[in-house]
N, C-alpha and C. Protein backbone atom coordinates (compact mmCIF):
# COMPACT_ATOMS: atom_id res chain seq x y z
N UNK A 1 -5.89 5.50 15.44
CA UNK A 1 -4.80 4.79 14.82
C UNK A 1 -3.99 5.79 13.99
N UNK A 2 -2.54 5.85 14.32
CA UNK A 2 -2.01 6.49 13.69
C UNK A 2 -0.15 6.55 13.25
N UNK A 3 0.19 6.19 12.53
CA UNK A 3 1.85 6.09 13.07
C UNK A 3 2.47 7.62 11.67
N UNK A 4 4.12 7.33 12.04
CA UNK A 4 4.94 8.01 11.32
C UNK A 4 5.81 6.99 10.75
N UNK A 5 5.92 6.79 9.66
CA UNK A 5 7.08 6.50 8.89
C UNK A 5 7.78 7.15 7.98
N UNK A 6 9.28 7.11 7.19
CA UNK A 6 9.72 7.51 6.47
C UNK A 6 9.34 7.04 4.85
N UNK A 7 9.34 7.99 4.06
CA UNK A 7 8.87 7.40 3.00
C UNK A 7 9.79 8.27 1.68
N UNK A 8 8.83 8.07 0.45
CA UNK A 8 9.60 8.42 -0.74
C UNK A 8 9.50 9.94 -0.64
N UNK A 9 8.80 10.48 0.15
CA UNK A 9 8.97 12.13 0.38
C UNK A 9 9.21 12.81 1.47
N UNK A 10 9.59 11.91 2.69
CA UNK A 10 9.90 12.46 3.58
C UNK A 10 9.13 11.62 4.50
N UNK A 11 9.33 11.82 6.04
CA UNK A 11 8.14 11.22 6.96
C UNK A 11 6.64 12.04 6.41
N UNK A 12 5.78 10.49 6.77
CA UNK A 12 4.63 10.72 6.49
C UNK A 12 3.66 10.10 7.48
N UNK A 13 2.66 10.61 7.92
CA UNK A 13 1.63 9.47 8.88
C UNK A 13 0.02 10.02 8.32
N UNK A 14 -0.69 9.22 8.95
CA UNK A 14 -2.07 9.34 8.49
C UNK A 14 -2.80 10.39 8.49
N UNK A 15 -2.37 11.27 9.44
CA UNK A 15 -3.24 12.94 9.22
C UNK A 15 -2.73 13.47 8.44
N UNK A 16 -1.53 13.17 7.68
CA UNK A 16 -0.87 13.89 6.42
C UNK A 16 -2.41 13.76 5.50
N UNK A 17 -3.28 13.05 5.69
CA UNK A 17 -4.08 12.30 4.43
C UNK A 17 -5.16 12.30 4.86
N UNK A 18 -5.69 13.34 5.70
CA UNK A 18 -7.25 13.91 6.50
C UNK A 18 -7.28 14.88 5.22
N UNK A 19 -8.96 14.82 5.03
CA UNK A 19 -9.10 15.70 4.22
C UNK A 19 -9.16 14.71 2.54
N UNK A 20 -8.44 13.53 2.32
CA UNK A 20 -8.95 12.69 1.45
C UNK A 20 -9.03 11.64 1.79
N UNK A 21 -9.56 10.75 0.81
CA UNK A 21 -9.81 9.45 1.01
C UNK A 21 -8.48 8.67 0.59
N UNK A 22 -7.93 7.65 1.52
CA UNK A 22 -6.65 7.11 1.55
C UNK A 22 -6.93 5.92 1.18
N UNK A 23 -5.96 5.43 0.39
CA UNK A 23 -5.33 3.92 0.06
C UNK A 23 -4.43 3.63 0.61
N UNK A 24 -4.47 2.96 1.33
CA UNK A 24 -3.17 2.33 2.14
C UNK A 24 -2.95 1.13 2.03
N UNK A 25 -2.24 0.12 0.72
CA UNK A 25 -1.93 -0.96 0.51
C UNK A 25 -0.60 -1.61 0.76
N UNK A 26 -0.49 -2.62 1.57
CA UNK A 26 0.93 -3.16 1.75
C UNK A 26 1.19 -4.91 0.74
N UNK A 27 2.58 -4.41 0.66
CA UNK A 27 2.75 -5.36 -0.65
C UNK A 27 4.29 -5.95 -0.06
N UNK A 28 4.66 -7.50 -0.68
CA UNK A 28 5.48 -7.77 0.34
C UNK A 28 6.67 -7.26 0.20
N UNK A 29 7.48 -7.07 -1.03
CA UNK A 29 8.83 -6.26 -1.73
C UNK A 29 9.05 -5.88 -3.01
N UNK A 30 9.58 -4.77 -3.07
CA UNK A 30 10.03 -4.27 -3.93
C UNK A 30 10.74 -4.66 -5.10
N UNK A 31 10.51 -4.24 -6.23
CA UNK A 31 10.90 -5.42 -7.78
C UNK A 31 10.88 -6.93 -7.69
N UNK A 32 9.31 -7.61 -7.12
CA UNK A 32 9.19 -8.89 -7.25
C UNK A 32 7.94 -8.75 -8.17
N UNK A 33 7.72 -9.75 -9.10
CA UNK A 33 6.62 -9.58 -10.45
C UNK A 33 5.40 -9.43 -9.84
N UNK A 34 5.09 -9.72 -8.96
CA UNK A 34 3.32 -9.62 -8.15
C UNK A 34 3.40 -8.05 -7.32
N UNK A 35 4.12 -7.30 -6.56
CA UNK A 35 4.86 -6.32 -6.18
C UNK A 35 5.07 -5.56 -7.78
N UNK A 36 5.34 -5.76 -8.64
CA UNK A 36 5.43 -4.69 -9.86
C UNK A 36 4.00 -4.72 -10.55
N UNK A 37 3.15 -5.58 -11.01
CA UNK A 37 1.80 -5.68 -11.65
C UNK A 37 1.24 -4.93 -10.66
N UNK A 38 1.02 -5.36 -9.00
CA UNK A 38 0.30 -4.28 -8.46
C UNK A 38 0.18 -2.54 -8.45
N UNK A 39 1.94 -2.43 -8.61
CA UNK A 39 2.12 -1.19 -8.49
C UNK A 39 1.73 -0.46 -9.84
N UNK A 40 2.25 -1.41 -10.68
CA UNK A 40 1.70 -0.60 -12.45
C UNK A 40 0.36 -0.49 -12.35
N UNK A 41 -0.80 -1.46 -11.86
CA UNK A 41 -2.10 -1.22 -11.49
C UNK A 41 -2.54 0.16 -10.74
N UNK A 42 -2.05 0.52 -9.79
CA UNK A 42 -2.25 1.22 -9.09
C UNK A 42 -1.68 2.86 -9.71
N UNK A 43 -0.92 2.53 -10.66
CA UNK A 43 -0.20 3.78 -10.99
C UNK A 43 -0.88 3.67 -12.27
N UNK A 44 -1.26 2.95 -13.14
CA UNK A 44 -1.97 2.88 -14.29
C UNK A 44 -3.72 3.73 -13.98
N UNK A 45 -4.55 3.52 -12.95
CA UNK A 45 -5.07 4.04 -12.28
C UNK A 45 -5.43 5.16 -11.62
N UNK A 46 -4.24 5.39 -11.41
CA UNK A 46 -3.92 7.01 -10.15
C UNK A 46 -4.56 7.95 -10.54
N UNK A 47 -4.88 8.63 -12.26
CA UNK A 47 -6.04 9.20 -12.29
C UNK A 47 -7.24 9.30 -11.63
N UNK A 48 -7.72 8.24 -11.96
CA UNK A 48 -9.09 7.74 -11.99
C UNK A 48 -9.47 8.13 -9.74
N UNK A 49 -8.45 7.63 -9.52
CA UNK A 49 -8.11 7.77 -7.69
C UNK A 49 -8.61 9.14 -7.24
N UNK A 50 -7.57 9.94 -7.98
CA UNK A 50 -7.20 11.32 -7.87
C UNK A 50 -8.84 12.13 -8.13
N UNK A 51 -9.52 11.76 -8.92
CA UNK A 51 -10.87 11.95 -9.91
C UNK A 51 -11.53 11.96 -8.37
N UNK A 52 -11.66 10.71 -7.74
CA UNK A 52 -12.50 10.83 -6.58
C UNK A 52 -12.35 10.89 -5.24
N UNK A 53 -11.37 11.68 -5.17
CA UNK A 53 -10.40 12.04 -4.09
C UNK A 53 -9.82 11.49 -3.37
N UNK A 54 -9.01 10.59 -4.11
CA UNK A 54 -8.84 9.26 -3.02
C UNK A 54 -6.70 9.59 -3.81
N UNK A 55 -6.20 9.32 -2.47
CA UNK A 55 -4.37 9.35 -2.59
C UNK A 55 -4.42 7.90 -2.28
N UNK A 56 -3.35 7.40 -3.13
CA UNK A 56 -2.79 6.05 -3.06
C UNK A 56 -1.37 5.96 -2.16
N UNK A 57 -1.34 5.31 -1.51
CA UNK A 57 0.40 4.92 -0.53
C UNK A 57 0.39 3.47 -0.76
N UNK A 58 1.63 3.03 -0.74
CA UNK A 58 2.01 1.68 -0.77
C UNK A 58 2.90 1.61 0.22
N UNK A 59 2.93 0.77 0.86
CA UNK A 59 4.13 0.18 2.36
C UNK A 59 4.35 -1.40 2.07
N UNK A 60 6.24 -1.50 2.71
CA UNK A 60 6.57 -2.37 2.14
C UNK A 60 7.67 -2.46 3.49
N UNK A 61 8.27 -3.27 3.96
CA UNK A 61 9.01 -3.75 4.57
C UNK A 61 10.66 -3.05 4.01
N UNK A 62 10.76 -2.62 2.97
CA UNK A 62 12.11 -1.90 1.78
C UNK A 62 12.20 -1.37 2.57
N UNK A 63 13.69 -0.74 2.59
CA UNK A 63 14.05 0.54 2.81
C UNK A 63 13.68 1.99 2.11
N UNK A 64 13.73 2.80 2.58
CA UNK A 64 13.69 4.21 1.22
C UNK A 64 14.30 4.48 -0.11
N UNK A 65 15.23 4.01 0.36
CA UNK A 65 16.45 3.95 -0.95
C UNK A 65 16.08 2.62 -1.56
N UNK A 66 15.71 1.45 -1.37
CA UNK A 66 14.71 0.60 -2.33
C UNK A 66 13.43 1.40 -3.09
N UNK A 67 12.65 1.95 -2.45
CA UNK A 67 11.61 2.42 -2.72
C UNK A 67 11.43 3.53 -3.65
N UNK A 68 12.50 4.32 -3.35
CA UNK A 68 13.34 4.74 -4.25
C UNK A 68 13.22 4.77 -6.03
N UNK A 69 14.52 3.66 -5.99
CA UNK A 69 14.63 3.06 -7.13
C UNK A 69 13.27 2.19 -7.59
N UNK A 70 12.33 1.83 -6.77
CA UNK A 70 11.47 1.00 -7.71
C UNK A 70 10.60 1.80 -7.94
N UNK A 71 10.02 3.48 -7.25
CA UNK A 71 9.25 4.23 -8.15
C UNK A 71 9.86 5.26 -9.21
N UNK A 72 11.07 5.06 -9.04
CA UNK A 72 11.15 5.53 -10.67
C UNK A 72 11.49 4.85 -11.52
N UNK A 73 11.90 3.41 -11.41
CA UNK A 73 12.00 2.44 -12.73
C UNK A 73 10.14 2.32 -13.16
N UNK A 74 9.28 2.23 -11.91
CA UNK A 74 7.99 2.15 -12.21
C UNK A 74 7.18 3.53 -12.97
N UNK A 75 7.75 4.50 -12.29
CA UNK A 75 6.99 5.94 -12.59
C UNK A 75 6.02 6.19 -11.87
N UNK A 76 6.10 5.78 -10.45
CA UNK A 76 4.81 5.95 -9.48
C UNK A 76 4.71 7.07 -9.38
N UNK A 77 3.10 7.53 -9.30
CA UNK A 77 3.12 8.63 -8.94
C UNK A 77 2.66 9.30 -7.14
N UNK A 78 2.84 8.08 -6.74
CA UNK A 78 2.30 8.08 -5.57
C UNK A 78 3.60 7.73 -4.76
N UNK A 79 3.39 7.94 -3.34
CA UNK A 79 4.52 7.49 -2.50
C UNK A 79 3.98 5.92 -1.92
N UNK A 80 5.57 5.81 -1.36
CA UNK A 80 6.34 4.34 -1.09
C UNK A 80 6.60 4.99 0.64
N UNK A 81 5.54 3.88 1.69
CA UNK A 81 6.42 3.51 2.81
C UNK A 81 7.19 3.05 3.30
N UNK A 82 8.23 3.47 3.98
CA UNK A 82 9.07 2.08 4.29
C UNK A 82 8.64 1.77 5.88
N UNK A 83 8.44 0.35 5.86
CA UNK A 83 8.55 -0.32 7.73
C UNK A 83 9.56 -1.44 7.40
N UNK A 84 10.74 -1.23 7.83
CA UNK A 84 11.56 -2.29 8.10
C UNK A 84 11.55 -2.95 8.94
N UNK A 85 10.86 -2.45 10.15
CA UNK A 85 10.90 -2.91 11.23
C UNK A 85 9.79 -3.54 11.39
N UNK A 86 8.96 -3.63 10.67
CA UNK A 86 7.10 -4.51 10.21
C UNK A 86 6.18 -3.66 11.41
N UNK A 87 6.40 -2.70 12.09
CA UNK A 87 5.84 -2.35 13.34
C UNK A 87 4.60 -1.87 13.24
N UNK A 88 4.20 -0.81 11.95
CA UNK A 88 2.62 -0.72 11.01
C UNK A 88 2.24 -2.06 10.50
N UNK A 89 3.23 -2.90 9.92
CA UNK A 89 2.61 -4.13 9.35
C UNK A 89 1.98 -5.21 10.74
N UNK A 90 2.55 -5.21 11.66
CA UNK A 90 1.87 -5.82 12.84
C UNK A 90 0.82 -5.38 13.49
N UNK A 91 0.73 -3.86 13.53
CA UNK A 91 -0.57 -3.33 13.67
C UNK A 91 -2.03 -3.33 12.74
N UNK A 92 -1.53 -3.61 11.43
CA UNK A 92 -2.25 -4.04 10.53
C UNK A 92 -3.15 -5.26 10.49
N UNK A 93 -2.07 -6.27 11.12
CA UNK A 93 -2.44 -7.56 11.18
C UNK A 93 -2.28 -8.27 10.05
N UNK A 94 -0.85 -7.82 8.90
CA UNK A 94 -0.97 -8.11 7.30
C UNK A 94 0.53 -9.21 7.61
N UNK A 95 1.00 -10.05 8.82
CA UNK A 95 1.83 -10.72 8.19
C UNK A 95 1.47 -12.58 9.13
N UNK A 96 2.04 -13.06 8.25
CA UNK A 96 1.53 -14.70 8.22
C UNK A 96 2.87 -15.28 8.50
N UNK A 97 3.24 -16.21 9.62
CA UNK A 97 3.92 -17.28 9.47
C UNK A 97 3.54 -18.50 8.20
N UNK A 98 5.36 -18.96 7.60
CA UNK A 98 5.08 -19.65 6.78
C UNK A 98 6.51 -20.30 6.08
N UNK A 99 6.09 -21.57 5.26
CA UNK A 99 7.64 -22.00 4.91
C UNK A 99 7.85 -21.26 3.08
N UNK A 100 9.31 -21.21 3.60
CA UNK A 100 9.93 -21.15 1.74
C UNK A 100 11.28 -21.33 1.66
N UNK A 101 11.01 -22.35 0.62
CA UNK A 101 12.50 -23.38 0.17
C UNK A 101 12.77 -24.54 2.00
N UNK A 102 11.76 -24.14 2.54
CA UNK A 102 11.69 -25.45 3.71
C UNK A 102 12.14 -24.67 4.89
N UNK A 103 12.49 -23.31 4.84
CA UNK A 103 12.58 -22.14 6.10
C UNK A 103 11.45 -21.70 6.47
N UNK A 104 11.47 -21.77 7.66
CA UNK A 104 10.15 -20.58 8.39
C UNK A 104 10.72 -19.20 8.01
N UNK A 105 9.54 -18.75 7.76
CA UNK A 105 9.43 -16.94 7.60
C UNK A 105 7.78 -16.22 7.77
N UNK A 106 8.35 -15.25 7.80
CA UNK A 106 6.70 -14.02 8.00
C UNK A 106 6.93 -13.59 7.02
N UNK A 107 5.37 -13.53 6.39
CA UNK A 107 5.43 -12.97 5.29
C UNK A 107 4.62 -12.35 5.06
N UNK A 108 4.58 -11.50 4.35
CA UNK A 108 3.17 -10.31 4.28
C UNK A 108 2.16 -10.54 3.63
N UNK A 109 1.11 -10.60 3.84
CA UNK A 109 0.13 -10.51 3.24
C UNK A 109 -0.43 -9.48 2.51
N UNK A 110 -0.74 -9.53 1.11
CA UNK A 110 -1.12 -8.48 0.12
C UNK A 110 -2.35 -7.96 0.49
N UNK A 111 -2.38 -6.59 1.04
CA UNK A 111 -3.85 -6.00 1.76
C UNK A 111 -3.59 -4.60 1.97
N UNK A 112 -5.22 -4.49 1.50
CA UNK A 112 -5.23 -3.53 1.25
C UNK A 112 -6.13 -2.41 2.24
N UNK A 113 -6.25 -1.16 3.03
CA UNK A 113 -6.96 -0.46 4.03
C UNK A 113 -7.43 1.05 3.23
N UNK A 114 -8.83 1.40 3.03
CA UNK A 114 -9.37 2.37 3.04
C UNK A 114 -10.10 3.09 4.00
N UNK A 115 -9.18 4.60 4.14
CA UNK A 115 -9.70 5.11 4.93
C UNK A 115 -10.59 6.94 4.72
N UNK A 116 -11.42 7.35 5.05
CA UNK A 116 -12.33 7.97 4.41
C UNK A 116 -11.59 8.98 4.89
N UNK A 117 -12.43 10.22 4.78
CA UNK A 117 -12.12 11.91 4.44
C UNK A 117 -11.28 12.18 6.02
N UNK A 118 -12.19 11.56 7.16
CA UNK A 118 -11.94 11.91 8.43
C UNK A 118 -10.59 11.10 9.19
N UNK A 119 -9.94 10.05 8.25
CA UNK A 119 -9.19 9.39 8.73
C UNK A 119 -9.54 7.98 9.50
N UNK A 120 -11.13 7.91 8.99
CA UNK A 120 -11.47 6.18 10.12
C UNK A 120 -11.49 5.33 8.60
N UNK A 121 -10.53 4.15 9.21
CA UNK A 121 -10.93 3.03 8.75
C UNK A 121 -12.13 2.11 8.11
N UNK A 122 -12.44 2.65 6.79
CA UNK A 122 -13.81 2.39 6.25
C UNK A 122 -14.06 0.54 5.74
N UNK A 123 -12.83 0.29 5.30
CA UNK A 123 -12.73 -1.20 4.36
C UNK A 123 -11.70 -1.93 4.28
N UNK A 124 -11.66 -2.73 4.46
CA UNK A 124 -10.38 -3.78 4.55
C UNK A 124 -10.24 -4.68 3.21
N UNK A 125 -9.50 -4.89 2.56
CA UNK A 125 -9.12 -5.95 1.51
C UNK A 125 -8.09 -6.67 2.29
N UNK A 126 -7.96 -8.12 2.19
CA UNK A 126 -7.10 -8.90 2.60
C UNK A 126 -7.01 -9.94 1.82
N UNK A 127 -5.69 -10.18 1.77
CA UNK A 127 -5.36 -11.76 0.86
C UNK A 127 -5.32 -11.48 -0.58
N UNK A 128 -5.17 -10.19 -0.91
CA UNK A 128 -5.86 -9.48 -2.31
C UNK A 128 -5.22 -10.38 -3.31
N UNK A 129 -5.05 -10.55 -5.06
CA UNK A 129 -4.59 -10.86 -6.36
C UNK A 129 -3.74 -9.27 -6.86
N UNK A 130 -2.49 -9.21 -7.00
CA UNK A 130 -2.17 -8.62 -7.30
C UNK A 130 -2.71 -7.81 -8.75
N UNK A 131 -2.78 -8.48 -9.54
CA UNK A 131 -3.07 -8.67 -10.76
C UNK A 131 -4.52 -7.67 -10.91
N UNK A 132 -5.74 -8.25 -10.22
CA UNK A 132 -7.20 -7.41 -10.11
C UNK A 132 -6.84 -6.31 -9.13
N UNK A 133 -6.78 -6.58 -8.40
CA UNK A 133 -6.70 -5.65 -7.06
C UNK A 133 -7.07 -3.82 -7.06
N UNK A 134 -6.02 -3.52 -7.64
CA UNK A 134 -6.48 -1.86 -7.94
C UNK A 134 -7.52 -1.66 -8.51
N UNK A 135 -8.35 -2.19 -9.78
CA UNK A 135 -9.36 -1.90 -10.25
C UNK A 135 -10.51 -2.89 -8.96
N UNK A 136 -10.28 -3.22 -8.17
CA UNK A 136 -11.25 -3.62 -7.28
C UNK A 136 -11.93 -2.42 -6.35
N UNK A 137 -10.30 -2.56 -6.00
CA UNK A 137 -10.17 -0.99 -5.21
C UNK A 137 -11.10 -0.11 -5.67
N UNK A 138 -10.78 0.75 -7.09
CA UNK A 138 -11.45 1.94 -7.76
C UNK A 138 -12.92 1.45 -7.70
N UNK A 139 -13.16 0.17 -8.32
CA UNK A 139 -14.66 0.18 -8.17
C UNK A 139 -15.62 0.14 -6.99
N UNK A 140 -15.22 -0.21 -5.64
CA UNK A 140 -15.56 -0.10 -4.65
C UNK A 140 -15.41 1.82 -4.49
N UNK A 141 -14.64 2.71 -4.62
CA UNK A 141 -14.86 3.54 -4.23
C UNK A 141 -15.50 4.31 -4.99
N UNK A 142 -16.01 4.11 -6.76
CA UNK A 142 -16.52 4.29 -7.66
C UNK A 142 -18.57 4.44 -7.11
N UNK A 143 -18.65 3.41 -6.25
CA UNK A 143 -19.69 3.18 -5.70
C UNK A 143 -19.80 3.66 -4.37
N UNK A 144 -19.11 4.41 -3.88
CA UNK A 144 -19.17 5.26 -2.73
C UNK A 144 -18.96 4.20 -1.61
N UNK A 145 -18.27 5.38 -0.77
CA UNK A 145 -17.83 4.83 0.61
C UNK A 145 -18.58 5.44 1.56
């Protein structure tokens, strides 16, 4: 499994991130309050990540130039994917038919993928709480993968 997308530093894909342990969390958009608590989580954190060799990415349906602007109003220190086109998010398996304001839409599901030193797929979070989530994360990898 492997793709390329553009991101907050340039194209990036998963062998960029052989060699550590990856966070790969998708969140549904950019400057929405569940979408900002996660990311302050995760960036409040990023030490602690970094401590056990683990890089954080976030992917989002945004463009770059969204992604952009919401890691430096945030101060992420980590990069921002963009899939506009949901084409990683369908491979993921992170989006849900569903209504809002009485419209059908797809919508993403908050989930999260750890993947170890070699690049395989170790752990899945799905359906996550924005709110807990990152410190779930850390403590699961706190306890070894």
């Amino acid at each position: 499994m492997d793709f390329k997308l553009d991101s907050t530093k340039g194209e990036l894909s998963l062998k960029d991130f052989e060699g550590k342990t990856l966070i790969l969390y998708f969140y549904p958009k950019d400057n929405t309050s569940g979408c900002t608590v996660e990311a302050e989580g995760f960036r409040d954190l990023y030490d602690e990540f970094k401590k056990l060799g683990a890089e954080v990415v976030g992917i989002s349906k945004d463009t770059v130039k969204s992604h952009i602007k919401f890691k430096e109003k945030l101060n992420l220190p980590f990069e921002l994917l963009a899939d506009p086109e949901r084409e990683v998010h369908r491979e993921f398996d992170v989006l849900k038919a569903g209504k809002m304001y009485g419209k059908d839409v797809i919508r993403t599901i908050r989930s999260t993928f750890i993947f170890d030193k070699e690049g395989k797929l170790v752990k899945e979070f799905r359906d996550v709480k924005a709110k807990t989530h990152p410190e779930e994360v850390l403590e699961y990898l706190k306890n070894g993968i």
